[in-house]
Protein backbone atom coordinates (compact mmCIF):
# COMPACT_ATOMS: atom_id res chain seq x y z
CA UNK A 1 -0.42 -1.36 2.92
CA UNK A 2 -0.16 -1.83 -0.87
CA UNK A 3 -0.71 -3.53 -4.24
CA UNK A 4 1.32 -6.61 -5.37
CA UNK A 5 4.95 -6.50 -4.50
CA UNK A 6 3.52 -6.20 -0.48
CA UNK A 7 1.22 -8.15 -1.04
CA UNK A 8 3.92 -11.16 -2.60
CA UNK A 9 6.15 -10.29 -0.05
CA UNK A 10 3.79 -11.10 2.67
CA UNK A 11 3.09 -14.49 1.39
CA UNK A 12 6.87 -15.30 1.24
CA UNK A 13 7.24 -13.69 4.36
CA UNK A 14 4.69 -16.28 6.16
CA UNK A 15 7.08 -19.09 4.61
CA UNK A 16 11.02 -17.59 6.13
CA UNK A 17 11.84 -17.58 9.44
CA UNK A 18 11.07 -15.21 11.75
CA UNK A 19 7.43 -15.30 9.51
CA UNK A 20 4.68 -12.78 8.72
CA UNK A 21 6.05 -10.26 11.64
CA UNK A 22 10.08 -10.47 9.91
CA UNK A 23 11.31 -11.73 13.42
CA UNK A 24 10.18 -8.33 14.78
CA UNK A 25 8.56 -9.68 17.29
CA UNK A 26 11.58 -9.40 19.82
CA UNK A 27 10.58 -5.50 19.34
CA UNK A 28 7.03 -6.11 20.18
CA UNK A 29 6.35 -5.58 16.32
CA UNK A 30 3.58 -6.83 15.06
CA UNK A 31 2.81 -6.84 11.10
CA UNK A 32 -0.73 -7.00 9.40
CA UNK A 33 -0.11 -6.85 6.01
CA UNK A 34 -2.76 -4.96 3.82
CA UNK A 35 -2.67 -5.77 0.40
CA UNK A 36 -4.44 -5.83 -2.96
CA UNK A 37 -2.87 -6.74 -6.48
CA UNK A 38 -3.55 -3.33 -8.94
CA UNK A 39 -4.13 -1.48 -6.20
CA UNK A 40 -4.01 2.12 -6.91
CA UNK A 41 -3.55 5.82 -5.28
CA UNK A 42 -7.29 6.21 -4.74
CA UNK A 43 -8.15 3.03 -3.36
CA UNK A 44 -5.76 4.05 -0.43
CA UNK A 45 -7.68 6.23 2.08
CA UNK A 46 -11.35 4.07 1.78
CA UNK A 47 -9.03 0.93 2.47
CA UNK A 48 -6.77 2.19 5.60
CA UNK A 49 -10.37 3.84 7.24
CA UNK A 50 -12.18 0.68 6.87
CA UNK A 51 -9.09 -1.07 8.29
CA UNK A 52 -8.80 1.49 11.13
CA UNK A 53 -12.51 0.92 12.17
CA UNK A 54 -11.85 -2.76 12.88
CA UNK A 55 -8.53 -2.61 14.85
CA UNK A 56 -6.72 -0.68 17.07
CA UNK A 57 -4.66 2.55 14.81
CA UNK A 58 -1.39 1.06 14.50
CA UNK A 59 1.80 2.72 15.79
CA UNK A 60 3.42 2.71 12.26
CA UNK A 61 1.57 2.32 8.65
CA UNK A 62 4.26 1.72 6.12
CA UNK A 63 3.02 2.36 2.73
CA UNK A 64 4.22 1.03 -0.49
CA UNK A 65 1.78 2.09 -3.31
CA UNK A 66 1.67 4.17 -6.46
CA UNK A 67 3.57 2.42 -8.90
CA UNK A 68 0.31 1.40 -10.54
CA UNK A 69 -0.53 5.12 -11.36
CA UNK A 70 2.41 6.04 -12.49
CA UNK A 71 1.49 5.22 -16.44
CA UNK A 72 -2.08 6.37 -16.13
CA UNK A 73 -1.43 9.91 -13.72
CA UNK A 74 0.61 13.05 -14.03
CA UNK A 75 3.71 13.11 -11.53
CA UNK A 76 2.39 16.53 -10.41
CA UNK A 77 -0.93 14.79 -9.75
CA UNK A 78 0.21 11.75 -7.60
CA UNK A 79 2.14 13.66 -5.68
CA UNK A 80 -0.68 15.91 -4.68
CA UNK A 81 -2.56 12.62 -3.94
CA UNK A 82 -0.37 11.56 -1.83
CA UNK A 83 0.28 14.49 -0.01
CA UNK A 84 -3.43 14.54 0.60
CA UNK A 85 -3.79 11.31 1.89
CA UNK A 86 -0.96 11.20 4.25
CA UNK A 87 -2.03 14.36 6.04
CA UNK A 88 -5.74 12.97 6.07
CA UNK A 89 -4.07 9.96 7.54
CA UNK A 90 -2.53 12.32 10.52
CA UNK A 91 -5.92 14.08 10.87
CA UNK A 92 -7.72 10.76 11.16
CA UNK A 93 -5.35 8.97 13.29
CA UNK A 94 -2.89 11.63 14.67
CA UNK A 95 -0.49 8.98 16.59
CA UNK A 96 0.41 7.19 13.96
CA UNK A 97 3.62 6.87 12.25
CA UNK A 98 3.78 6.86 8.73
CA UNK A 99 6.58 5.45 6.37
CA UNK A 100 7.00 6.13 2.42
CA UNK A 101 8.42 3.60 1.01
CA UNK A 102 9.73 4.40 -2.16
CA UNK A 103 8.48 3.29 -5.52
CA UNK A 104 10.78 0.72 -7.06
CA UNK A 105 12.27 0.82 -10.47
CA UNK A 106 11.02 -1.98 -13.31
CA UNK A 107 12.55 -2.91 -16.07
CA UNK A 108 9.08 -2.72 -17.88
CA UNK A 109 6.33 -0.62 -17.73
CA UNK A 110 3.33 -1.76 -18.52
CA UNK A 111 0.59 0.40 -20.46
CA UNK A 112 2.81 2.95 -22.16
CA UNK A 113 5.13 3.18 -25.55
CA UNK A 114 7.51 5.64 -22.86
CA UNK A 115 8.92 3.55 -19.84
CA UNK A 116 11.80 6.50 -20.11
CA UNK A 117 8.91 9.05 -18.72
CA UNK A 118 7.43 6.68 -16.46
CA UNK A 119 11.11 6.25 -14.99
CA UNK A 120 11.45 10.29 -14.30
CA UNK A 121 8.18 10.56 -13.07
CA UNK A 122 9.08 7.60 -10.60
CA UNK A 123 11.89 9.36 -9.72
CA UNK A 124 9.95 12.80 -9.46
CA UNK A 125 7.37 11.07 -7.22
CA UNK A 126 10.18 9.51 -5.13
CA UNK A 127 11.68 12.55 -4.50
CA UNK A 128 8.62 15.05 -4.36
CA UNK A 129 7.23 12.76 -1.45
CA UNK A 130 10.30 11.84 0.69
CA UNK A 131 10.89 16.17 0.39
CA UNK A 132 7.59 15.93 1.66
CA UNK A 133 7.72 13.32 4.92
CA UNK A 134 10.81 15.07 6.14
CA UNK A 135 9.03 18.10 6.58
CA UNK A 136 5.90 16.17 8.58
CA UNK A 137 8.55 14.74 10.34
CA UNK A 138 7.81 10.67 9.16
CA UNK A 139 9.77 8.05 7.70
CA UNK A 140 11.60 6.84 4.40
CA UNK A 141 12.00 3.23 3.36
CA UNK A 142 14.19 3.06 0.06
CA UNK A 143 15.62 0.41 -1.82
CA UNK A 144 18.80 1.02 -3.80
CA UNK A 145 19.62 -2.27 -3.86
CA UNK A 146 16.73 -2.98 -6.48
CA UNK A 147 17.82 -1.47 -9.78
CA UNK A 148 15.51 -2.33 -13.02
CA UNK A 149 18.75 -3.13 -14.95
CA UNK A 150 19.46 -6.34 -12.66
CA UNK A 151 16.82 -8.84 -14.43
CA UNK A 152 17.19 -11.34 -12.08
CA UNK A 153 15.76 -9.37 -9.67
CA UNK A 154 12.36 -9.31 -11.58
CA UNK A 155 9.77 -12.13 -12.71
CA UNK A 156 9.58 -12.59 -16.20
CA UNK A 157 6.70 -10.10 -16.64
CA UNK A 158 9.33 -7.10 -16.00
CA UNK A 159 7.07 -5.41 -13.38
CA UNK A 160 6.85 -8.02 -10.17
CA UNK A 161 9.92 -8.75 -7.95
CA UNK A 162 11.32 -12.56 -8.30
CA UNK A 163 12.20 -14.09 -5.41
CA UNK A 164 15.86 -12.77 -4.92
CA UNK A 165 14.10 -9.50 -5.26
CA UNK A 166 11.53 -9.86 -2.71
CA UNK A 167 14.21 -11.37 -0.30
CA UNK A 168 16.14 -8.29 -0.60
CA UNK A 169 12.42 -6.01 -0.42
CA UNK A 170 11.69 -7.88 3.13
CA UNK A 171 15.20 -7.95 4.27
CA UNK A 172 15.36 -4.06 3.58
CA UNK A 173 11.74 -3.69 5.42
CA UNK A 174 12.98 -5.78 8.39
CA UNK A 175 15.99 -3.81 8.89
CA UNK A 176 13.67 -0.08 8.00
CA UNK A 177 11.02 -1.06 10.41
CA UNK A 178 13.56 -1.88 13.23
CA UNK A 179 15.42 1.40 12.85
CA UNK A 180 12.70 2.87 12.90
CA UNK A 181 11.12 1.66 16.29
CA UNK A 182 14.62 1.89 17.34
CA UNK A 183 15.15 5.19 16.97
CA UNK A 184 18.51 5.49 15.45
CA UNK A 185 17.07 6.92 12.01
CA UNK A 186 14.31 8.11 9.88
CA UNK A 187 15.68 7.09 7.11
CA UNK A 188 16.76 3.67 6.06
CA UNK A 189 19.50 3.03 4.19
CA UNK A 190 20.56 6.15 5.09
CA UNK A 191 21.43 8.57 2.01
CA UNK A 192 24.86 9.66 0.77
């Protein structure tokens, strides 16, 4: 679930091989991906309890959200919001697995004069919530392979992933997702 690098990533995913699923499928993976360009913090829990009321709960929701608040929210604020959601995520649907993945660096930051505040708060956030997963015991997708300072990486607005990037956001999903179900981690890459 997510706003628009997901949701772009989806679409290309539909179009490489192993498709939509990222050749999971050999796992018995199956991916749905739920996605909505500007998608924010608070449109998170109405969205995954309307999506949980017309399918079976999903072993794993892998959630990629909250770069879209970082300009307009407090760090201290978003964190709390996510906090909240994820543990109203394990009340509603106590099997499920959850994964953070990390917000993602961007050259530009749209909506504020600051993008050097935006950047610590992303980092705050980051850190704050993956602090936070460990302790519920849930998983980390991060991306350190996707630094702001390596344009090419971006489209030309600054803020979405090019295609290079979003081959290297999948690739790094793929690989998460199937150490995950694997059980050799619950973090992917691992840290240093």
């Amino acid at each position: 679930m997510g706003s628009s690098i997901p949701h772009w990533a989806g679409i290309t995913a539909a179009s490489r091989s192993g498709g939509k699923n990222l050749n999971l499928d050999r796992l018995g993976v199956q991916v749905k991906w739920i996605t909505k360009s500007g998608m924010k913090w608070k449109d998170l829990d109405s969205s995954f309890e309307s999506e949980i009321k017309k399918w079976p709960a999903p072993n794993y929701i892998f959630i990629h959200l909250g770069a879209n608040d970082l300009v307009s929210m407090k760090s201290k604020e978003l964190i709390e919001n996510i906090k909240c959601s994820i543990l109203r995520i394990k009340v509603f649907a106590p099997d499920i697995r959850i994964i953070w993945s990390d917000i993602l660096p961007r050259p530009y930051w749209h909506g504020t004069l600051r993008p050097k505040l935006v950047e610590i708060a992303r980092k705050r956030v980051n850190c704050a919530v993956r602090s936070f997963i460990k302790t519920e015991g849930q998983y980390i997708s991060r991306y350190p392979a996707i630094k702001a300072s390596e344009h090419n990486l971006f489209r030309h607005d600054g803020c979405h992933l090019s295609q290079v990037g979003i081959g290297i956001f999948l690739n790094n999903i793929q690989a998460a997702i199937e150490t995950f179900v694997l059980g050799v981690a619950k973090v992917f890459p691992p840290e240093k």
